[in-house]
Protein backbone atom coordinates (compact mmCIF):
# COMPACT_ATOMS: atom_id res chain seq x y z
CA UNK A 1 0.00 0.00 0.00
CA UNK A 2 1.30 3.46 -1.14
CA UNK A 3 1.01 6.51 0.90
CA UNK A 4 -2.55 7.92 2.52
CA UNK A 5 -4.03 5.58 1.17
CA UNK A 6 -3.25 5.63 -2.36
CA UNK A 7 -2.78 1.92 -3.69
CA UNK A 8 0.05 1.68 -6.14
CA UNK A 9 1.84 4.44 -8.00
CA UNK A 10 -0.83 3.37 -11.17
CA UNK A 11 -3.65 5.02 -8.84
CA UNK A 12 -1.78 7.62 -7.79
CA UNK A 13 -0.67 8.68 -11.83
CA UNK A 14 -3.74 7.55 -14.13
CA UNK A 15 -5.26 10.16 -15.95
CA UNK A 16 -8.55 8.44 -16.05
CA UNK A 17 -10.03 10.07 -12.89
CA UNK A 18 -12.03 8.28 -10.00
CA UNK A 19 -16.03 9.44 -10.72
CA UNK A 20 -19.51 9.19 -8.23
CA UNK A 21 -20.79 6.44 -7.16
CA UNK A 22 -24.50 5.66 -7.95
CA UNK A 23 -27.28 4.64 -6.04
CA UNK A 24 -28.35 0.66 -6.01
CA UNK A 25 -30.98 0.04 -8.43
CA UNK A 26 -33.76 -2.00 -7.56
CA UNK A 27 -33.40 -4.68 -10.55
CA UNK A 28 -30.93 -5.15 -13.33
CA UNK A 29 -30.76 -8.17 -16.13
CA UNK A 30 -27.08 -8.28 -14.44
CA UNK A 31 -25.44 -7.95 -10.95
CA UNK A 32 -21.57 -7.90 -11.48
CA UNK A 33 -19.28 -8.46 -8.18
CA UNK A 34 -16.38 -6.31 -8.34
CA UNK A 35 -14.74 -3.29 -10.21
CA UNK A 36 -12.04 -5.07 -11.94
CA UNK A 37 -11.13 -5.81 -15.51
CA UNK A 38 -13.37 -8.73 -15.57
CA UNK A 39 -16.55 -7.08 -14.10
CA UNK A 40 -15.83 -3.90 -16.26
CA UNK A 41 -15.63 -5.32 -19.38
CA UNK A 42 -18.79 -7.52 -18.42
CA UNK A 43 -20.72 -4.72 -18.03
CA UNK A 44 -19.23 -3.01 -20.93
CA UNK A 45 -20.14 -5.59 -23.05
CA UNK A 46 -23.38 -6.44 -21.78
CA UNK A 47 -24.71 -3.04 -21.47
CA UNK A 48 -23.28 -2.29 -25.50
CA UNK A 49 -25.89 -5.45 -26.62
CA UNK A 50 -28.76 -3.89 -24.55
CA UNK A 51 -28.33 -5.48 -20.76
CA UNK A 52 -29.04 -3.11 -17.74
CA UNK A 53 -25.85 -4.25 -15.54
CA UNK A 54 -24.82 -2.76 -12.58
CA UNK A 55 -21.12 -3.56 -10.89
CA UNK A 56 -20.63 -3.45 -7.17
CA UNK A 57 -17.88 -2.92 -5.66
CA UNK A 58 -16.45 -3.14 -2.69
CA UNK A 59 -13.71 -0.41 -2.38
CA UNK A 60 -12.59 1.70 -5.26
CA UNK A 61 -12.27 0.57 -9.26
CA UNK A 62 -9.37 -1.28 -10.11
CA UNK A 63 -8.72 -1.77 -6.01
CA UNK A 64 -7.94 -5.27 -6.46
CA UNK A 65 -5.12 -7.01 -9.08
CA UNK A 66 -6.85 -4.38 -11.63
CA UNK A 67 -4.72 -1.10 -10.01
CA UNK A 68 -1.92 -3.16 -8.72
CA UNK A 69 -0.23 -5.31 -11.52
CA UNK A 70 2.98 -4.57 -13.78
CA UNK A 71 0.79 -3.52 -16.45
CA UNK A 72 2.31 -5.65 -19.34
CA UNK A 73 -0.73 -6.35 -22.25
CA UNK A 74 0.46 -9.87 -23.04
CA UNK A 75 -0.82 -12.70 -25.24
CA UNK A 76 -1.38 -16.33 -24.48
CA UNK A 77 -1.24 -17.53 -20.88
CA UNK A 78 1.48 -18.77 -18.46
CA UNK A 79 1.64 -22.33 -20.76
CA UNK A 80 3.25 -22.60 -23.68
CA UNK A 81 0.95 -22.74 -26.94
CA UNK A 82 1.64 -26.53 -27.01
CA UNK A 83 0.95 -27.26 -23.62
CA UNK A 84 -2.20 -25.44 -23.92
CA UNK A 85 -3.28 -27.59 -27.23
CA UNK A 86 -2.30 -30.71 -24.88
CA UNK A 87 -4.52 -29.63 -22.16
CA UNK A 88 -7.29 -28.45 -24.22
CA UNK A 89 -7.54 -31.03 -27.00
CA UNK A 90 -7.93 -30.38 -30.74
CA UNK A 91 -11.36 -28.93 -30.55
CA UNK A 92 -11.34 -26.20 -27.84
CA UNK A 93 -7.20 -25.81 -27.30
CA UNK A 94 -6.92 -24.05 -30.90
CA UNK A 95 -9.79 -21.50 -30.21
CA UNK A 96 -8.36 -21.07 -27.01
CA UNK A 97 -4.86 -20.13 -28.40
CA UNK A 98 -6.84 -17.88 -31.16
CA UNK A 99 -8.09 -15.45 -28.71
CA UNK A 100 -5.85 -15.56 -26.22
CA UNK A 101 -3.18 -14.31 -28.83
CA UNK A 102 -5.53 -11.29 -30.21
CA UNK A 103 -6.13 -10.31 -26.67
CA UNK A 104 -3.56 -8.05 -26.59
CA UNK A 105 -5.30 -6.09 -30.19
CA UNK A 106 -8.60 -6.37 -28.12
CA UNK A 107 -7.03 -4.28 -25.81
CA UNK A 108 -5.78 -1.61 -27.46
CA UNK A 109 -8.58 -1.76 -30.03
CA UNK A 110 -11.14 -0.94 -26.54
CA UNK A 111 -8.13 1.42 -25.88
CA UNK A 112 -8.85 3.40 -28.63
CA UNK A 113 -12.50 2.95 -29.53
CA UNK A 114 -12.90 4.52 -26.53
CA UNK A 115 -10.11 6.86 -25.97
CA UNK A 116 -8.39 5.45 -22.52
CA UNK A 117 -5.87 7.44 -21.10
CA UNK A 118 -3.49 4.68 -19.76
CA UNK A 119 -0.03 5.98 -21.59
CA UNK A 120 -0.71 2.52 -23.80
CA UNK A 121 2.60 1.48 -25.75
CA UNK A 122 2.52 -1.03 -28.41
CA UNK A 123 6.34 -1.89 -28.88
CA UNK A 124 6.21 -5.78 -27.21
CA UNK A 125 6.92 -7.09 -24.31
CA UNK A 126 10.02 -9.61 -23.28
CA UNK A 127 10.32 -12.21 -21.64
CA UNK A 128 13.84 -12.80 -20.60
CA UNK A 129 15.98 -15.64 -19.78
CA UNK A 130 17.35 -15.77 -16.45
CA UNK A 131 19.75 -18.93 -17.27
CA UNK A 132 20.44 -21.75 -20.28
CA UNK A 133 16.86 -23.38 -18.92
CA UNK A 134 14.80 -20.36 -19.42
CA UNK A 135 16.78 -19.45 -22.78
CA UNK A 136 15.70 -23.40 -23.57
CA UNK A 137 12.19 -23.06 -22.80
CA UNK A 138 12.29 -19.19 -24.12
CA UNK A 139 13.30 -21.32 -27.25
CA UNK A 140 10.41 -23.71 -27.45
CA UNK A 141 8.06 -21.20 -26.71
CA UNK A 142 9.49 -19.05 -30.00
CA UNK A 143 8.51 -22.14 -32.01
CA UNK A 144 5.34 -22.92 -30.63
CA UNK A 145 3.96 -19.47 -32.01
CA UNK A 146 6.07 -19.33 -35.27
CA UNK A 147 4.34 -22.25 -36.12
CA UNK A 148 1.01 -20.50 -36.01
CA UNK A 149 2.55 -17.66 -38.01
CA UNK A 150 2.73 -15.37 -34.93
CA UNK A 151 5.17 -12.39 -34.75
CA UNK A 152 7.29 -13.19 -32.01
CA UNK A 153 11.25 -12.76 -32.19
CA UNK A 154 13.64 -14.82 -30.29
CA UNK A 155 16.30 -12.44 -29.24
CA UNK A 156 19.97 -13.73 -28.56
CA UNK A 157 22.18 -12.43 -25.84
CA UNK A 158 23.42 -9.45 -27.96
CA UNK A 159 19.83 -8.58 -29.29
CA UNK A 160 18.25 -8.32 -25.48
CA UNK A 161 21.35 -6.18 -24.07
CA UNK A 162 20.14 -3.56 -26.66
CA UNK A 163 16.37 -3.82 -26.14
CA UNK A 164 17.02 -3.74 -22.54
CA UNK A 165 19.56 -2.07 -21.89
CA UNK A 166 21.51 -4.41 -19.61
CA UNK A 167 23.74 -8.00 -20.05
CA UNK A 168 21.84 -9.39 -17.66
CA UNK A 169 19.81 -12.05 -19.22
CA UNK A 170 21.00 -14.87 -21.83
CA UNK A 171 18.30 -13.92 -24.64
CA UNK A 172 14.72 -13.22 -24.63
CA UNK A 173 11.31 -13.82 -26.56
CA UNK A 174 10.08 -10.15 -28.00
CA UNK A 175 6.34 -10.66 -28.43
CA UNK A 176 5.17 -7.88 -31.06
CA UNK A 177 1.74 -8.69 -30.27
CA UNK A 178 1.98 -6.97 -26.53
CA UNK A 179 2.73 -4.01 -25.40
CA UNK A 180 2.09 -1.88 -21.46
CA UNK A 181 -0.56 0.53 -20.00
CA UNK A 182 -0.69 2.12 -16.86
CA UNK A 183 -2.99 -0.62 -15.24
CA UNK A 184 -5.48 1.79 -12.97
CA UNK A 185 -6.11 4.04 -16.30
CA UNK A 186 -7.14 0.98 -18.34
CA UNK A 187 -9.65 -0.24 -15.17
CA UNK A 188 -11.17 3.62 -14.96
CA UNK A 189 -10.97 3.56 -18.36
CA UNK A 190 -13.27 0.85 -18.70
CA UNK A 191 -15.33 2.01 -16.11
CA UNK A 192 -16.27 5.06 -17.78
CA UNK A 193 -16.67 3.11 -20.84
CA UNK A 194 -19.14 0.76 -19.35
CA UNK A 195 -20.93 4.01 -17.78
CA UNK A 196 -21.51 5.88 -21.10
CA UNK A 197 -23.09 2.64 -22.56
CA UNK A 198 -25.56 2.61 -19.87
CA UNK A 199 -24.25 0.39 -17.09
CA UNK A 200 -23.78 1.24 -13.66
CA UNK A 201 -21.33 1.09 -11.04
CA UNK A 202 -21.50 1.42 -7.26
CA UNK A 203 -18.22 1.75 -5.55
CA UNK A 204 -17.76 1.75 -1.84
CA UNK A 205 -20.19 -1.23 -1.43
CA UNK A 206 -19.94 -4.53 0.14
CA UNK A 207 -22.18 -8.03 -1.26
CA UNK A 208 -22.71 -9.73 1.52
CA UNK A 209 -24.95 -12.57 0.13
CA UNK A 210 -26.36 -14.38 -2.38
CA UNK A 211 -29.60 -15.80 -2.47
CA UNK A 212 -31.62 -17.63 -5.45
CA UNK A 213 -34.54 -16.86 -6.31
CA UNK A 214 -37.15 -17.99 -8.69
CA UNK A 215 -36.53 -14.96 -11.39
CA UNK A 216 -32.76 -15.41 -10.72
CA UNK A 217 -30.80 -13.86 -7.84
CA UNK A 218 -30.91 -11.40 -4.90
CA UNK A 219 -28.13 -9.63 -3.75
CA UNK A 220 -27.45 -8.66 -0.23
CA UNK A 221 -25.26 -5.66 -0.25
CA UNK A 222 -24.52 -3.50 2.87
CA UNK A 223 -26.42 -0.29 1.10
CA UNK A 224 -29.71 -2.74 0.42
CA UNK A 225 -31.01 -5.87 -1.74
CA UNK A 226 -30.79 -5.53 -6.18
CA UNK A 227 -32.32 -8.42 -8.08
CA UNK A 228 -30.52 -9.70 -11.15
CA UNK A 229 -31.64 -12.52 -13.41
CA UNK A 230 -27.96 -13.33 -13.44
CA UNK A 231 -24.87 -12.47 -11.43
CA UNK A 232 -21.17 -12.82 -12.54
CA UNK A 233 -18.63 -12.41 -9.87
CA UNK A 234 -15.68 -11.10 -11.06
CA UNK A 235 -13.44 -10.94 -8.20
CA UNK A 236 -10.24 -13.53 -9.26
CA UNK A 237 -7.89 -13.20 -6.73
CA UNK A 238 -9.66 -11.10 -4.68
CA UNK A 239 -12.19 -13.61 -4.35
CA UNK A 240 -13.68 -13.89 -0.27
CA UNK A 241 -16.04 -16.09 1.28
CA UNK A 242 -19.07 -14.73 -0.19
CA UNK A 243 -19.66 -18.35 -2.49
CA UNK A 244 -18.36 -21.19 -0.13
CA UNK A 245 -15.39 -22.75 -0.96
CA UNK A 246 -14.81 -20.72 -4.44
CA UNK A 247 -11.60 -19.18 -3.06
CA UNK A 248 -10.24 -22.81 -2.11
CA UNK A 249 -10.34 -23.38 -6.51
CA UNK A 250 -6.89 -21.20 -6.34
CA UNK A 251 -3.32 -20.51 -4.74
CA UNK A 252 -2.85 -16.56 -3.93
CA UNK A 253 0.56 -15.65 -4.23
CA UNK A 254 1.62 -11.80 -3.62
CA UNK A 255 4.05 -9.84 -5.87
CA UNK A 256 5.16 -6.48 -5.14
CA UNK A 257 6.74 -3.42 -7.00
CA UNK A 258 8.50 -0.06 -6.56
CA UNK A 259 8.84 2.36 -8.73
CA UNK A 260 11.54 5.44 -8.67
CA UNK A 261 10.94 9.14 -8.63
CA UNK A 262 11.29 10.11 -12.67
CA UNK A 263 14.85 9.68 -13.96
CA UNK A 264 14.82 11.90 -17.01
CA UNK A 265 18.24 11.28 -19.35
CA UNK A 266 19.44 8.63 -17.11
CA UNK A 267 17.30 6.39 -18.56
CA UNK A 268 17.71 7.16 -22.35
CA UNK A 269 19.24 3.74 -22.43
CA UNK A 270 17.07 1.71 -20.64
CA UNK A 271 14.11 -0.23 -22.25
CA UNK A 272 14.60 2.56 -24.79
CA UNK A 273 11.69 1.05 -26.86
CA UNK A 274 9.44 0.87 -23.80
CA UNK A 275 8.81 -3.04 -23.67
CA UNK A 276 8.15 -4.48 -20.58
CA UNK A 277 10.27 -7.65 -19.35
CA UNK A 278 9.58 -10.40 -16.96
CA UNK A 279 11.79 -13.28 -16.34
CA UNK A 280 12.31 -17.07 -16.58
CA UNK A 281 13.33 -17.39 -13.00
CA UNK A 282 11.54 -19.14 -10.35
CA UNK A 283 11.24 -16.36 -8.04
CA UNK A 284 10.48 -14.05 -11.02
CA UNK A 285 11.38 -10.24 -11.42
CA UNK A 286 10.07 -7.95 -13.71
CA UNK A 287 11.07 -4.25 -15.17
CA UNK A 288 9.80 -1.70 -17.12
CA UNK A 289 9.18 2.31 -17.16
CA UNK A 290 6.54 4.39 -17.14
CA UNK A 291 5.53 7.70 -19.27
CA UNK A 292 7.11 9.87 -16.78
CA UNK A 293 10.46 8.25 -17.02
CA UNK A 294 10.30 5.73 -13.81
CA UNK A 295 11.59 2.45 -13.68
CA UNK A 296 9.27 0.11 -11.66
CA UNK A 297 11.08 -3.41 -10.46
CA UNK A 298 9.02 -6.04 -8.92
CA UNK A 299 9.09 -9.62 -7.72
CA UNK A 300 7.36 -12.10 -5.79
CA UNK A 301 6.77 -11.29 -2.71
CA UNK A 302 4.86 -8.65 -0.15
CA UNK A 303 6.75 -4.84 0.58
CA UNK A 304 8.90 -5.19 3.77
CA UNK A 305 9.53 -1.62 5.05
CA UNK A 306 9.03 2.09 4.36
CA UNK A 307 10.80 3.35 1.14
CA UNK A 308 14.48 4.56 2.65
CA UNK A 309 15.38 1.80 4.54
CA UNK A 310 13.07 -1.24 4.05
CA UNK A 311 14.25 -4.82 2.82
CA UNK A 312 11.96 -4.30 -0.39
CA UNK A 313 13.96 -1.19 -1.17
CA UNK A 314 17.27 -2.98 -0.46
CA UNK A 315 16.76 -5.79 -2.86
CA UNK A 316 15.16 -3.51 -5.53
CA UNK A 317 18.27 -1.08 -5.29
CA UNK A 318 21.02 -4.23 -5.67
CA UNK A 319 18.74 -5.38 -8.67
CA UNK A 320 18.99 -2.32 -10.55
CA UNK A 321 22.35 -1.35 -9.89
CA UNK A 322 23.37 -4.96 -10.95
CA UNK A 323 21.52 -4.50 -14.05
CA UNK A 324 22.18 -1.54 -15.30
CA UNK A 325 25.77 -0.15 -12.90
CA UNK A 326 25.78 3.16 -14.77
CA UNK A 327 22.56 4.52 -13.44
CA UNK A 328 24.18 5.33 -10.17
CA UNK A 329 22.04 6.21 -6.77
CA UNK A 330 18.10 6.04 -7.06
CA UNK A 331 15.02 7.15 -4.96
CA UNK A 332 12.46 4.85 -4.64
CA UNK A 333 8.78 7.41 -4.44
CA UNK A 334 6.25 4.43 -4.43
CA UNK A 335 6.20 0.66 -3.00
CA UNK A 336 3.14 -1.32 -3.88
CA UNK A 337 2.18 -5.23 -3.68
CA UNK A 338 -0.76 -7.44 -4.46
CA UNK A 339 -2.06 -10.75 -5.19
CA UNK A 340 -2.66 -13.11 -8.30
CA UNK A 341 -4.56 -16.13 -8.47
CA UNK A 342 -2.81 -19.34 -9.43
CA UNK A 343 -4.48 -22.49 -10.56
CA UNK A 344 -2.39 -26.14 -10.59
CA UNK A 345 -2.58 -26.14 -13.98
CA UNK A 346 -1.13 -22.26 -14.94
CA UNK A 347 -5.24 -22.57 -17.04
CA UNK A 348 -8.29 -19.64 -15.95
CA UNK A 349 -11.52 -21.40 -15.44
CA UNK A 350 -15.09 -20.28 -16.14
CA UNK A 351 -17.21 -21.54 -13.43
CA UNK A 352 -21.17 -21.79 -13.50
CA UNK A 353 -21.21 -22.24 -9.48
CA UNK A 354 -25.64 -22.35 -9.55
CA UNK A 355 -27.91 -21.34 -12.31
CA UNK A 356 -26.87 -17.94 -13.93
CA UNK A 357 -23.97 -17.24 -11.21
CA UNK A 358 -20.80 -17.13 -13.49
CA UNK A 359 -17.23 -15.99 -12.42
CA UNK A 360 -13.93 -16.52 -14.51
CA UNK A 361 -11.38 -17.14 -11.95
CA UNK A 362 -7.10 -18.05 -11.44
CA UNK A 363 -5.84 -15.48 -14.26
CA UNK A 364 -2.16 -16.67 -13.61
CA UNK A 365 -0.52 -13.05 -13.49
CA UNK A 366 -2.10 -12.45 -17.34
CA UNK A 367 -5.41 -10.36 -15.95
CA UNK A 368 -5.23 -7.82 -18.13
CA UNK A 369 -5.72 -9.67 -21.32
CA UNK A 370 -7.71 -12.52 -19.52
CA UNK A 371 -10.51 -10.33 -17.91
CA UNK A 372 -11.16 -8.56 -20.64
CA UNK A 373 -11.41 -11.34 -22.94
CA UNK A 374 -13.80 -13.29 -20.34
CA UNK A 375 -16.20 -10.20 -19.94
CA UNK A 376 -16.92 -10.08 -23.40
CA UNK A 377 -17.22 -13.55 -23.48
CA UNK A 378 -19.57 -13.76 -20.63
CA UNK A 379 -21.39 -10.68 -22.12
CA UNK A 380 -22.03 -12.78 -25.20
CA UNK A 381 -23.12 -15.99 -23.49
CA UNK A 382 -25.50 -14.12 -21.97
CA UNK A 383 -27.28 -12.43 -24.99
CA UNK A 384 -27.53 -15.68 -26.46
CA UNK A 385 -23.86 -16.73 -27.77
CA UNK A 386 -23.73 -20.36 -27.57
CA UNK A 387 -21.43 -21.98 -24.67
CA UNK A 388 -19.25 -23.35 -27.48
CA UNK A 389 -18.11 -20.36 -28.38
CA UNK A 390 -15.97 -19.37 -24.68
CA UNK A 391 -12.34 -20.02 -24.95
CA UNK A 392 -12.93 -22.56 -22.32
CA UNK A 393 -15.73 -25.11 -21.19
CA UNK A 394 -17.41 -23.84 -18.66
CA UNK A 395 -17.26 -26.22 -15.52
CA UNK A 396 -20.13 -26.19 -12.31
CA UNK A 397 -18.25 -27.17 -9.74
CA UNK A 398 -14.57 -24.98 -8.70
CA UNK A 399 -11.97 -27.32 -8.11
CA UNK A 400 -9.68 -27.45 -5.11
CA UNK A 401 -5.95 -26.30 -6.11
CA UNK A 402 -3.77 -29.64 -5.07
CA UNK A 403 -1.60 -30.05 -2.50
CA UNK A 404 1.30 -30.21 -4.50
CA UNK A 405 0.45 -26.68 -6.73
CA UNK A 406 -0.07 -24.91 -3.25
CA UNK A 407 3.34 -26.22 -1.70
CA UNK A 408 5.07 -25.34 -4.84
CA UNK A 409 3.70 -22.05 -5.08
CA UNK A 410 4.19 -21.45 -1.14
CA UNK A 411 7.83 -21.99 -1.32
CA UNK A 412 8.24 -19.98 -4.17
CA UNK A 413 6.72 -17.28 -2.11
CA UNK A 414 9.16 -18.41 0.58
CA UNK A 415 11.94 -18.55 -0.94
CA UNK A 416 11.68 -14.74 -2.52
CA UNK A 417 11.04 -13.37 1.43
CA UNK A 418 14.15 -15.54 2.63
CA UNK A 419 15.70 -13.96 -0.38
CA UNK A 420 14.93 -10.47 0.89
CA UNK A 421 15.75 -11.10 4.15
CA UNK A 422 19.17 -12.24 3.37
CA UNK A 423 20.67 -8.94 1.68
């Protein structure tokens, strides 16, 4: 958490403005649970094909992963392209892959349909090899989308050095599709999207309960009851106990960030092209800059400390004078951290949990992309799209995350605070 109060330094810096909260309707087609990407672009969509939707939220939009993450626009999930086909089969794993990979244009094409202020950049993202492993998988990766004729470059040791600035990393996979926003401008962004096409949104309160009905659903919220012949909860990994045991269907891990005060000229060498990177390692790091001329480092993990002499700041001062020694002494103005849903599999899941209650859940770090994608998609099955058409089946029952996914992903998390803890 930032300073009074303020969230990340993406809150603190969007242009897209906070707006007024409205008053609970009585009845809507469609109650939406939470002001994130995922409940935004639901009620974007559904309100553009003639839904009354409402989203309620419990804090402030984009509060959640929405205002917190790195803010890379990527395509395709966690898995490799042919790990997804493996997992998905022949039928739904190619449809998957399709619109998972033109997430990133669905983005920027909302972007500027509608004229978000987010400081969007369409000049790729990286992903960078840590070590020969990552370069290997980096490598298998490369030809897994080549094959399907997507523009991806795999970038030798020479090649990333120039994008990045920095010998750090072995090589990297430049994905042309991608690009970065400033996360909290793309969420109010939305928001005021949704807003013009009729939806509305209620910020500051809380669903306390769900109750069916015959006509569909009625929502307990702490400012009064709203019918809805369907509800969508679109909280991922802010998901609480409001549906028993849906939280249980994922692993939370945290990941935090800081971000310097704006380094002007010192930079000019630095990500000069303004990708964002992300690594192969297990306790991953990422870097990029923002349009005020910031470098923001994060990494898995919560912020330990204030911003002069906390263990956060430590680490994220070594990592960027390792990486790039002729940038010399840095401030650190912002230090921010917060959660993303893992499933065992690295897959999202659409749920039907009862009768017209939907929520895609476990984004894998990719919610940008994946929300938006599964609003629209839940828009449409909802006006009448056929099922078949979702990038994934939808399922009625949320699994439990195994054992095994939750110890992994535990000492991951462990692992990057003993790493802290031991500069």
């Amino acid at each position: 958490m930032g300073q009074d109060g303020v969230i990340s330094l993406w809150d603190q810096t969007a242009q897209e403005r906070p707006f007024e909260s409205v008053t609970l309707p009585a009845t809507v087609d469609l109650a939406i649970v939470g002001g994130g990407y995922t409940g935004l672009s639901t009620a974007l969509h559904a309100a553009e094909a003639g839904l009354s939707a409402h989203v309620i939220e419990a804090h402030d939009i984009g509060h959640g992963g929405s205002g917190r993450n790195v803010g890379l626009v990527n395509a395709g999930v966690w898995m490799p392209p042919s790990a997804v086909l493996a997992a998905l089969g022949p039928d739904r794993g190619p449809l998957f892959l399709r619109r998972f990979a033109d997430g990133p244009a669905m983005v920027f094409d909302l972007i500027e349909r509608h004229q978000i202020r987010c400081e969007a950049t369409r000049t790729g993202t990286i992903h960078a090899a840590h070590a020969p492993a990552g370069l290997r998988d980096l490598s298998a990766r490369w030809r897994d989308w080549a094959q399907m004729g997507e523009p991806v470059d795999l970038l030798d040791a020479d090649a990333m050095a120039q994008k990045l600035g920095s010998r750090r990393y072995m090589g990297g996979l430049l994905d042309h599709r991608a690009g970065t926003v400033n996360p909290m401008g793309y969420a109010r962004g939305l928001a005021r999207a949704a807003r013009a096409a009729g939806a509305g949104i209620s910020t500051g309160v809380r669903v306390t309960g769900l109750e069916q009905t015959g006509a569909g659903w009625r929502v307990q919220t702490d400012a009064g009851p709203i019918t809805a012949r369907a509800v969508v909860l679109g909280t991922n990994a802010y998901t609480d106990t409001l549906w028993p045991g849906l939280k249980r269907s994922f692993t939370p891990i945290w990941y935090f960030q800081l971000a310097t005060e704006p380094l002007g000229a010192r930079i000019a060498g630095i990500l000069p092209e303004g990708q964002g990177v992300w690594d192969t390692a297990p306790v991953m790091r990422s870097i990029r800059r923002d349009g005020a001329g910031r470098l923001i480092i994060g990494s898995m993990g919560r912020v330990h400390g204030d911003l002069t002499h906390g263990l956060s700041q430590r680490w994220a001062r070594r990592e960027l004078a390792r990486m790039f020694p002729a940038l010399g002494p840095v401030r650190f103005a912002e230090a921010w951290d917060g959660q993303i849903a893992m499933t065992p599999d690295h897959l999202p899941r659409v749920h039907e949990l009862a009768p017209g209650l939907y929520t895609p859940i476990g984004y894998n770090g990719r919610g940008i992309t994946t929300g938006t994608i599964f609003g629209q998609a839940i828009a449409g099955l909802l006006t009448g799209r056929d099922a078949a058409a979702l990038p994934l089946p939808i399922t009625s029952v949320a699994p439990v995350a195994s054992a095994p996914m939750m110890r992994r992903v535990y000492a991951l998390g462990f692992a990057a605070q003993q790493f802290l803890r031991s500069l």
